[in-house]
Protein backbone atom coordinates (compact mmCIF):
# COMPACT_ATOMS: atom_id res chain seq x y z
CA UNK A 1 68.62 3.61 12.19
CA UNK A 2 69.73 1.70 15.53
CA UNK A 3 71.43 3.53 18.08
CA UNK A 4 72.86 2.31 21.48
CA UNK A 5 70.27 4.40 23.26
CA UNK A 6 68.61 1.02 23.83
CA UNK A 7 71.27 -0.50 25.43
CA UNK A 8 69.19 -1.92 28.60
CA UNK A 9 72.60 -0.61 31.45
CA UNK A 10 71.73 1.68 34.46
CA UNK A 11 73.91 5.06 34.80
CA UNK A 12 73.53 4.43 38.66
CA UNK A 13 76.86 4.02 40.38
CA UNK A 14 76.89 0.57 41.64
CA UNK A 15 78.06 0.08 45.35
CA UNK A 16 81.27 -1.42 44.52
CA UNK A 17 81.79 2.06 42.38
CA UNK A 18 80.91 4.01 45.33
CA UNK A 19 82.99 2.77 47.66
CA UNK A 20 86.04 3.29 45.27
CA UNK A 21 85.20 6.74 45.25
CA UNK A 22 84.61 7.56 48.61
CA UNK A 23 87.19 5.11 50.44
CA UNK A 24 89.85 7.66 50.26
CA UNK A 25 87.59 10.41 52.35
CA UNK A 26 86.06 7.28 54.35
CA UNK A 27 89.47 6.75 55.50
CA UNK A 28 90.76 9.86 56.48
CA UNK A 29 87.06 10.72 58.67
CA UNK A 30 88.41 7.50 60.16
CA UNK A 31 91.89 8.46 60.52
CA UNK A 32 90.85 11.99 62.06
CA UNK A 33 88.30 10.26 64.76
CA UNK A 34 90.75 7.90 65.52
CA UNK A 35 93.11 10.66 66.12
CA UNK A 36 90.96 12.66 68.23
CA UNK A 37 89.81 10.15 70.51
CA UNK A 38 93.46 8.80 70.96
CA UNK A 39 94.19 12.37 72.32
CA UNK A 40 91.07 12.97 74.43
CA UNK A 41 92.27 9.60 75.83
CA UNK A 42 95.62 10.67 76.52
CA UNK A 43 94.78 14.08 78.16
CA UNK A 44 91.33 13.54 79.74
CA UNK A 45 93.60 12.48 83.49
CA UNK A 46 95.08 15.45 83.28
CA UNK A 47 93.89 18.78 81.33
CA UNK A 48 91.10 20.58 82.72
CA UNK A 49 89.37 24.03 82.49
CA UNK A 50 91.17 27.52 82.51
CA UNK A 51 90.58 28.97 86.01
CA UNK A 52 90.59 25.30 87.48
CA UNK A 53 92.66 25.15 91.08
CA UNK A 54 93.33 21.44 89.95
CA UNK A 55 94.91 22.22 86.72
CA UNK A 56 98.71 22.70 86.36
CA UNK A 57 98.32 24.36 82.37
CA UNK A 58 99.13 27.61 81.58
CA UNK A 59 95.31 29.04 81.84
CA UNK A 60 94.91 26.87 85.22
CA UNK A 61 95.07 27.93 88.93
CA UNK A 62 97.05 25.29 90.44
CA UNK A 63 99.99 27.66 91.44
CA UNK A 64 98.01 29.34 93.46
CA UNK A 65 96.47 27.15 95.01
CA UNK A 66 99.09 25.23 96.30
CA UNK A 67 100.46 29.02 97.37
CA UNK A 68 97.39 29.26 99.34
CA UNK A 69 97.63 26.25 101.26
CA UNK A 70 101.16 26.55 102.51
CA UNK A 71 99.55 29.43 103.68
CA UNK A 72 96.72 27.04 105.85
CA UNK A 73 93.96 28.49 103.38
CA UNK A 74 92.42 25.22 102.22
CA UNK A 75 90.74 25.13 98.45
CA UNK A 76 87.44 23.37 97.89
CA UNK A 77 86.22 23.24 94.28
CA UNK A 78 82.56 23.15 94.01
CA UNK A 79 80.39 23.39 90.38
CA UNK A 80 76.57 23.73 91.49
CA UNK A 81 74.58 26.74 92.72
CA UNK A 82 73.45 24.74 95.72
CA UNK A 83 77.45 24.04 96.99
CA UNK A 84 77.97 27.22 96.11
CA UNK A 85 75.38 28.88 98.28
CA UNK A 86 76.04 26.72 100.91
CA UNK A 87 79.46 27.15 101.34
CA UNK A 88 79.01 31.34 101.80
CA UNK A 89 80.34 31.95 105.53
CA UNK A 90 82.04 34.29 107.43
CA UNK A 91 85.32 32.73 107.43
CA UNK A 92 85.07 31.83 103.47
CA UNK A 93 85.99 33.44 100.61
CA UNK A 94 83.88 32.23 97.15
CA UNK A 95 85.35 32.70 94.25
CA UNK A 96 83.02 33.05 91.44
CA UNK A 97 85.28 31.40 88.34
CA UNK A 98 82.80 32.43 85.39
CA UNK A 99 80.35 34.62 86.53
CA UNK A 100 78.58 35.52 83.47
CA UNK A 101 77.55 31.57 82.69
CA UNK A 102 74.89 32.32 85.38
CA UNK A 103 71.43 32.60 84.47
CA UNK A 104 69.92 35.96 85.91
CA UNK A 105 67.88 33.19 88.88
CA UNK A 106 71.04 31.79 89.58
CA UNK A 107 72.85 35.19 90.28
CA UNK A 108 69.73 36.26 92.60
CA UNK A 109 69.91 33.12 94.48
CA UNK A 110 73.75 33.58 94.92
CA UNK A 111 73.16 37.87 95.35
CA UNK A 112 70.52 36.47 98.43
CA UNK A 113 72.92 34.15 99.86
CA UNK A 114 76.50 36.09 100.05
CA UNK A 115 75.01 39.36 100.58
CA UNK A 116 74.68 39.07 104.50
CA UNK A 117 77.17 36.07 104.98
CA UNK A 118 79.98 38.05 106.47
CA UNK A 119 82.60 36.32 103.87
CA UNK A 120 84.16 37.61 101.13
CA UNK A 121 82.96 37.33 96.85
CA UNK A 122 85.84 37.65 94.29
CA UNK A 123 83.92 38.00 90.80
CA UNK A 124 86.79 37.23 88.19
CA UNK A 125 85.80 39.58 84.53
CA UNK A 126 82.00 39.59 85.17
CA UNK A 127 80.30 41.41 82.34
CA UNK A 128 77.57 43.64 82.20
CA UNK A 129 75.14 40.61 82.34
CA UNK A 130 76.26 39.75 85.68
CA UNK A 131 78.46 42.11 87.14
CA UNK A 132 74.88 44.52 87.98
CA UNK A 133 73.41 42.10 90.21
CA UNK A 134 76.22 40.43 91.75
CA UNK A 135 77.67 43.18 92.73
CA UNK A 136 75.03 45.86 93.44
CA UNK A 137 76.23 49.73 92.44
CA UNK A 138 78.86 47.98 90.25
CA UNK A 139 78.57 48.65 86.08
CA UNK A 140 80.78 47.04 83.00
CA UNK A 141 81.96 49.77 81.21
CA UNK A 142 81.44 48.47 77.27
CA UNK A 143 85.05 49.89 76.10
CA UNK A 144 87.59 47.00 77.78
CA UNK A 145 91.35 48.20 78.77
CA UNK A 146 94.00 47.95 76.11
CA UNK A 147 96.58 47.95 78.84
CA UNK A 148 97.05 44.87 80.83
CA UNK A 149 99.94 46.44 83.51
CA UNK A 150 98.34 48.81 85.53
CA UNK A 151 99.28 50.51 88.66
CA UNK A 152 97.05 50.57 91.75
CA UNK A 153 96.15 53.90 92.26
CA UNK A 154 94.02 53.42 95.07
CA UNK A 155 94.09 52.82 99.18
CA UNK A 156 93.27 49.19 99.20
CA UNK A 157 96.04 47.75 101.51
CA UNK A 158 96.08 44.80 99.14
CA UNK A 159 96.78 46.63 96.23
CA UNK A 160 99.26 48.95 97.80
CA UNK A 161 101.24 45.94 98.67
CA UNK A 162 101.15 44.17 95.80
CA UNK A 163 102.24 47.16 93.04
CA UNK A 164 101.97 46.51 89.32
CA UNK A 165 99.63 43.56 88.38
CA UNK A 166 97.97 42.70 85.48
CA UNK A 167 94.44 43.61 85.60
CA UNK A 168 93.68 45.03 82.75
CA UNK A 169 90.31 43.52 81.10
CA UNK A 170 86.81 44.71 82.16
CA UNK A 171 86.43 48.66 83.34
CA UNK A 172 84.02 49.35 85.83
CA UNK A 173 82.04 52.24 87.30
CA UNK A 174 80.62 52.29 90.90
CA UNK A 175 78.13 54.32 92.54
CA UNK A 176 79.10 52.86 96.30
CA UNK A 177 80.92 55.98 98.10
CA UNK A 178 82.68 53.65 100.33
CA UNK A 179 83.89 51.36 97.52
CA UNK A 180 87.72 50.98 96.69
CA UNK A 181 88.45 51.83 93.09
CA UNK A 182 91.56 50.04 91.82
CA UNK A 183 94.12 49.98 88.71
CA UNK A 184 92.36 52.54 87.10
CA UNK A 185 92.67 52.58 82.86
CA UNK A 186 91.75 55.52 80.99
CA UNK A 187 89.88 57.25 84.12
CA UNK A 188 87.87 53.94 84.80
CA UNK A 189 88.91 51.05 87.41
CA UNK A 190 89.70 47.30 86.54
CA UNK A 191 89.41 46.14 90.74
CA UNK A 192 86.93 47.60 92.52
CA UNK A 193 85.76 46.34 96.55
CA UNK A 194 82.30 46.87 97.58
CA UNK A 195 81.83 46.54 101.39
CA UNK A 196 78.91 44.95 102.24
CA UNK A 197 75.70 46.68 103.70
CA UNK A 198 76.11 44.60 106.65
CA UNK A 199 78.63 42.93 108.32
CA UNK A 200 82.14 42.44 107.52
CA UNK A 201 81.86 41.12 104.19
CA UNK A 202 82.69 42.20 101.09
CA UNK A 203 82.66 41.77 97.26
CA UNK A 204 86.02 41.93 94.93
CA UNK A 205 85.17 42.85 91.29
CA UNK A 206 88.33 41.62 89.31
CA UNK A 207 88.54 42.92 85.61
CA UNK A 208 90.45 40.28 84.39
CA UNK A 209 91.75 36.61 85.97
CA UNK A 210 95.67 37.15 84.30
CA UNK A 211 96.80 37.20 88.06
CA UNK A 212 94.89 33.80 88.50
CA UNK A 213 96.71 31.93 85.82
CA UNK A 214 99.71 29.33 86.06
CA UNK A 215 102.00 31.15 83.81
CA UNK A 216 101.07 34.63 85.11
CA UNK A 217 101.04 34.68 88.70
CA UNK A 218 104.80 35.20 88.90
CA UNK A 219 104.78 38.49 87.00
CA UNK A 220 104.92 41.63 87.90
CA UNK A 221 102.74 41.66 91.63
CA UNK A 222 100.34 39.06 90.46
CA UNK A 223 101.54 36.45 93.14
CA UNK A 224 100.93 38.92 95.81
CA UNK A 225 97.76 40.73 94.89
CA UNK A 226 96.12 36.86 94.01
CA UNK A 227 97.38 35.43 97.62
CA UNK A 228 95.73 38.71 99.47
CA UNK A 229 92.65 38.87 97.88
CA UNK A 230 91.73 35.26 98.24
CA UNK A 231 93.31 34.34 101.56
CA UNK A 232 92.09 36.85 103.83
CA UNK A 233 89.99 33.93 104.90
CA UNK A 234 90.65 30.65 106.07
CA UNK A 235 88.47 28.83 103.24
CA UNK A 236 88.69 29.28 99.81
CA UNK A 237 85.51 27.77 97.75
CA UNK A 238 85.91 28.21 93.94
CA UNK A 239 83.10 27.76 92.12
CA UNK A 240 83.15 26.37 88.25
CA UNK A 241 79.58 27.07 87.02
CA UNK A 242 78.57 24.32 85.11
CA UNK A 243 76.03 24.19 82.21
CA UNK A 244 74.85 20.60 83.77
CA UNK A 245 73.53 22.29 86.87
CA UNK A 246 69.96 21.63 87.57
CA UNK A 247 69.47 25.56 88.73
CA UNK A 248 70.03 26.71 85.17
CA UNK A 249 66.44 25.32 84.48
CA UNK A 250 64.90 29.14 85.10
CA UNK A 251 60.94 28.66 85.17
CA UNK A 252 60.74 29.79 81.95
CA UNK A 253 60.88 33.68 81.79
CA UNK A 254 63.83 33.28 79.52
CA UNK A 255 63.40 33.12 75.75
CA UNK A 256 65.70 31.22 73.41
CA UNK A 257 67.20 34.42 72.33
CA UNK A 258 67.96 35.16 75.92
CA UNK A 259 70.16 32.15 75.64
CA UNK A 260 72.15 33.40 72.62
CA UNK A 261 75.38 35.31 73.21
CA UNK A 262 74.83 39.42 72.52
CA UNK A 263 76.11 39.98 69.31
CA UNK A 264 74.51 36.50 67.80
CA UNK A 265 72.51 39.30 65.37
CA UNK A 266 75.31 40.70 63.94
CA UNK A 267 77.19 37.46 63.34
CA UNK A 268 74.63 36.46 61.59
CA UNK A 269 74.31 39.68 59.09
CA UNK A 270 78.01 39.17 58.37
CA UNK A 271 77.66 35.63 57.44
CA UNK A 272 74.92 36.58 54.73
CA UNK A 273 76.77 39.46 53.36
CA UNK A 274 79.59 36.98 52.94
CA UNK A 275 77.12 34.42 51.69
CA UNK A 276 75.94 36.79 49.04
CA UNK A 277 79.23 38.02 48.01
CA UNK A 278 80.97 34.83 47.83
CA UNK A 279 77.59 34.07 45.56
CA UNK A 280 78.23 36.88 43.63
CA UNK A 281 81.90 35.73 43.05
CA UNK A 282 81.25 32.43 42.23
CA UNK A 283 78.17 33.10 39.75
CA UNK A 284 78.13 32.90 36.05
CA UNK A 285 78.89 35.61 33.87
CA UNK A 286 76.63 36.96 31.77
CA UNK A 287 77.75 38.15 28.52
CA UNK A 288 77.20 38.39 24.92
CA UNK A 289 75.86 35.04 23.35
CA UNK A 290 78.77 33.11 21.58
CA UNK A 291 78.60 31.88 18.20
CA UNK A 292 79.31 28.24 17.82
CA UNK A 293 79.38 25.78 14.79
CA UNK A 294 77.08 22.95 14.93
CA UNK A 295 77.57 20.02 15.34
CA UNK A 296 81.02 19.06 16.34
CA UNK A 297 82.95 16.62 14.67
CA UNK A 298 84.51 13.84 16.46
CA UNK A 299 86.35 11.33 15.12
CA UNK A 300 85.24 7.73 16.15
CA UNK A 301 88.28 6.66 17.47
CA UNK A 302 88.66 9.36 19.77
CA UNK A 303 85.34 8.40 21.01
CA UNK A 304 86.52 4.87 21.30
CA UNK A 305 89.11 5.93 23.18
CA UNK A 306 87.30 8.31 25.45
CA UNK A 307 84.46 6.22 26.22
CA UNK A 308 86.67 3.28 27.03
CA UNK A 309 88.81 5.30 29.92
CA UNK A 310 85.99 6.60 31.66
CA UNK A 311 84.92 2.81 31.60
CA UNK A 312 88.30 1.63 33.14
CA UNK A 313 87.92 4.95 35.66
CA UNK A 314 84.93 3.68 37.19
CA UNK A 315 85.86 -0.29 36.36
CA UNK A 316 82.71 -0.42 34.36
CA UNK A 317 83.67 -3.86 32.73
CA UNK A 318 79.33 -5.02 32.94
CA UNK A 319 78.58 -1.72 30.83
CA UNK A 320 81.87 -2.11 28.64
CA UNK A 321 80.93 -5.85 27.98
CA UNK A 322 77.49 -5.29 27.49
CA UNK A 323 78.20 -2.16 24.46
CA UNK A 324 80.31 -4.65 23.37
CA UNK A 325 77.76 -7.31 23.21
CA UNK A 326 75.04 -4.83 21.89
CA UNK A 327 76.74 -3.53 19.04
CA UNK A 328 77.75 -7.76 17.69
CA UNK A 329 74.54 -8.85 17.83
CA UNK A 330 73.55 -5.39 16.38
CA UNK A 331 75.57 -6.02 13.24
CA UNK A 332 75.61 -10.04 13.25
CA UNK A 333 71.45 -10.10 13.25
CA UNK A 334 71.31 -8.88 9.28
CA UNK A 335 73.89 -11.22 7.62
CA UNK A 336 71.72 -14.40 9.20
CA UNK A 337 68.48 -13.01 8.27
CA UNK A 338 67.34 -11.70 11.50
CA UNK A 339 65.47 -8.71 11.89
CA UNK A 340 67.22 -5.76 13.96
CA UNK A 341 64.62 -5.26 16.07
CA UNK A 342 64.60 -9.26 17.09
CA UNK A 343 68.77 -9.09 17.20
CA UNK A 344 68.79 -8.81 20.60
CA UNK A 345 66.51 -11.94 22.05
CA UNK A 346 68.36 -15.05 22.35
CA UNK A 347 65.13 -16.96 20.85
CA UNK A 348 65.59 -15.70 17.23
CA UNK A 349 69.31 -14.84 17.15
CA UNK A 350 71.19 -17.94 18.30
CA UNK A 351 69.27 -20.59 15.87
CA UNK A 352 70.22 -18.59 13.29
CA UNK A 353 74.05 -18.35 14.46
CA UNK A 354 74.38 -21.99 14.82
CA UNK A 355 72.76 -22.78 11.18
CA UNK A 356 75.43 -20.70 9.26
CA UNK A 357 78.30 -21.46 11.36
CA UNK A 358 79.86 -24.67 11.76
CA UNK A 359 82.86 -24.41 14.35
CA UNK A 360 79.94 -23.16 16.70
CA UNK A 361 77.35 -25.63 16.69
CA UNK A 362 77.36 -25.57 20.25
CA UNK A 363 74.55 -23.19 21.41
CA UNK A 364 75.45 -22.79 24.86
CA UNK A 365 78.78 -21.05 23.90
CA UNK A 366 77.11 -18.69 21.52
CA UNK A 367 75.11 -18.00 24.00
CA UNK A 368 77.36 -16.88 26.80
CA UNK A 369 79.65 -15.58 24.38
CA UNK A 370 76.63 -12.80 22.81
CA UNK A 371 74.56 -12.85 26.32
CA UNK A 372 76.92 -14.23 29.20
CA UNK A 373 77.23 -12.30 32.23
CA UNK A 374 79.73 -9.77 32.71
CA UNK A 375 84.09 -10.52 32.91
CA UNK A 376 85.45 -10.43 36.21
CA UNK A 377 88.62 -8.28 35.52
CA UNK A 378 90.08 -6.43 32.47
CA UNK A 379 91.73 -9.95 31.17
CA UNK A 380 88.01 -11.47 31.22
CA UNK A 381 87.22 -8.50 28.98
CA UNK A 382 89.97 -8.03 27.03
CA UNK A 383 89.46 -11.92 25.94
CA UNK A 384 85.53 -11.30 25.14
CA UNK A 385 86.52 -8.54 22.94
CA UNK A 386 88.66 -10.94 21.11
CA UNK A 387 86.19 -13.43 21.22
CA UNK A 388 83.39 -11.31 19.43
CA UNK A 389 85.27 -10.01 16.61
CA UNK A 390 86.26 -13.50 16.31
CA UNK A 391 82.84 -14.57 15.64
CA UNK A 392 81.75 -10.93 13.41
CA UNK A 393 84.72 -12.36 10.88
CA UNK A 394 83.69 -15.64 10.63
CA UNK A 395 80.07 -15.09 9.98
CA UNK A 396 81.54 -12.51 7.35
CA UNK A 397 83.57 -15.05 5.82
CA UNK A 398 82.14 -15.66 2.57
């Protein structure tokens, strides 16, 4: 018994048949890129970072800034350790943007050189990674404020003047008996100003930078309490730490899991447990075995039929024309005397052909009729089709 299991096609795609599947997804990655880069385009003149003195969006500083200077405090924006340090003077005030993107030999280096410079340090929400060595005597209280308007609370000229601000972030806890303990929430400060051990200088803890921001600093007394703590100098420097800043390189006392955020460990343990129960959800049941009558009966046309529209789904016309092809020469090889097994080489099938029929003497039709290469579209095929049960009826003919 033949079977078309030796039908010689490949059930790889072919790269025309890839690309009509994926052109649809190829061209949205290609809309979406397109899109993106169109818009970094567009903004990349004039967005920048929250906290930025340049930028005029709702998380930037420009406001005050340009409150500052009609003041005569000028604003320099500097983003290495080494401007940074530099810049720490008497008649300066730094303002440390982000100070919790410094590696622990960055903060020493800036501890070393603002510690005895006679200016004044504004840390805006340092953490507990930073906050401790920054600020010596100075601790981040875990538990953050749930209120954002707070009331001073405290002697600090500044904040007396200023009133209600919004401060509310980062608690702290000091140690420093001299230290001014501001906009206290729940028992615990959110400003607190360490004098320095020397000099006139001083460092600002601020426990969150909401009186910093464009569409903030005309709220409440967040206009007044910003403009006092960072113009009681004549120079402003604000410093952007920036991860391309050669002093990052530490010489290598940190680990890679020292350059993880804290909490990276339990990030991860929630994305397995939701890994395993979305596993869990998606997994086959397992139930009682199903009884099922063997084998299924399917009528041929249906087959026909089915075979023939995943052929036109995939515009398979080479394997269509070639089944086609297969199964004539399959059933033509016994009426002219040709063995089955030799049905399907030219050699033994087309003399035989052309000495039974008449109207196809010609042997180079027979042969790209039973072993031509594949139609070009679905008329091409729709024609060979024609063409081969053409030929099955007239070698039938008696």
């Amino acid at each position: 018994m033949t079977t078309e299991a030796t039908l010689p096609t490949s059930t790889s795609p072919t790269a025309g048949q890839v690309w009509t599947r994926a052109r649809g997804v190829a061209l949205g990655v290609v809309i979406l890129l397109v899109g993106a880069i169109a818009i970094a385009v567009i903004n990349s003149g004039t967005r920048r970072g929250g906290l930025d003195p340049r930028s005029a969006d709702p998380r930037g500083s420009r406001a005050v800034a340009t409150l500052l200077a009609d003041r005569g405090v000028s604003t320099r924006v500097v983003t290495t350790l080494a401007e940074a340090s530099s810049a720490a003077d008497a008649d300066t005030t730094l303002l440390i943007a982000a100070p919790d993107l410094l590696t622990d030999h960055q903060q020493d280096q800036l501890h070393a050189a603002t510690a005895t410079s006679g200016g004044r340090t504004v840390l805006v929400a340092p953490g507990g990674p930073s906050v401790g060595t920054l600020a010596p005597g100075v601790t981040a209280d875990p538990a953050l404020s749930f209120h954002s308007k707070l009331s001073p609370d405290c002697d600090l000229p500044a904040a007396q003047r200023a009133g209600t601000a919004d401060t509310g972030g980062f608690r702290y806890d000091t140690t420093a008996t001299d230290a001014d303990a501001c906009y206290p929430s729940d028992g615990l400060p959110t400003l607190v100003r360490v004098p320095a051990v020397t000099g006139n200088g001083d460092t600002v803890v601020l426990g969150a930078p909401d009186i910093l921001y464009n569409d903030r600093l005309d709220e409440y007394g967040n206009a007044s309490l910003a403009l006092q703590l960072l113009g009681s100098r004549p120079h402003l420097v604000w410093y952007l730490p920036s991860l391309s800043d050669d002093t990052r390189i530490d010489s290598g006392e940190r680990s890679f899991f020292d350059l993880l955020p804290s909490g990276w460990l339990w990030g991860t343990l929630q994305l397995f447990f939701a890994a395993v129960l979305a596993a869990f959800w998606r997994a086959r049941r397992f139930g009682p075995l199903v009884a099922e009558h063997l084998p299924v009966a399917i009528r041929a046309s249906e087959t026909v039929e089915g075979r023939a529209r995943l052929y036109r789904k995939t515009n398979s016309r080479d394997r269509a024309a070639g089944a086609l092809r297969f199964t004539t020469r399959t059933r033509l090889a016994p009426l002219v005397g040709v063995p089955v097994t030799q049905a399907h080489a030219p050699e033994s099938l087309l003399p035989a052909l052309s000495a039974q029929l008449q109207n196809h003497s010609d042997g180079q039709a027979l042969h790209a009729l039973l072993f031509g290469p594949p139609p070009g579209d679905d008329a091409a095929l729709i024609s060979l089709a024609d063409q081969l049960d053409a030929l099955e009826r007239e070698v039938r003919r008696p």
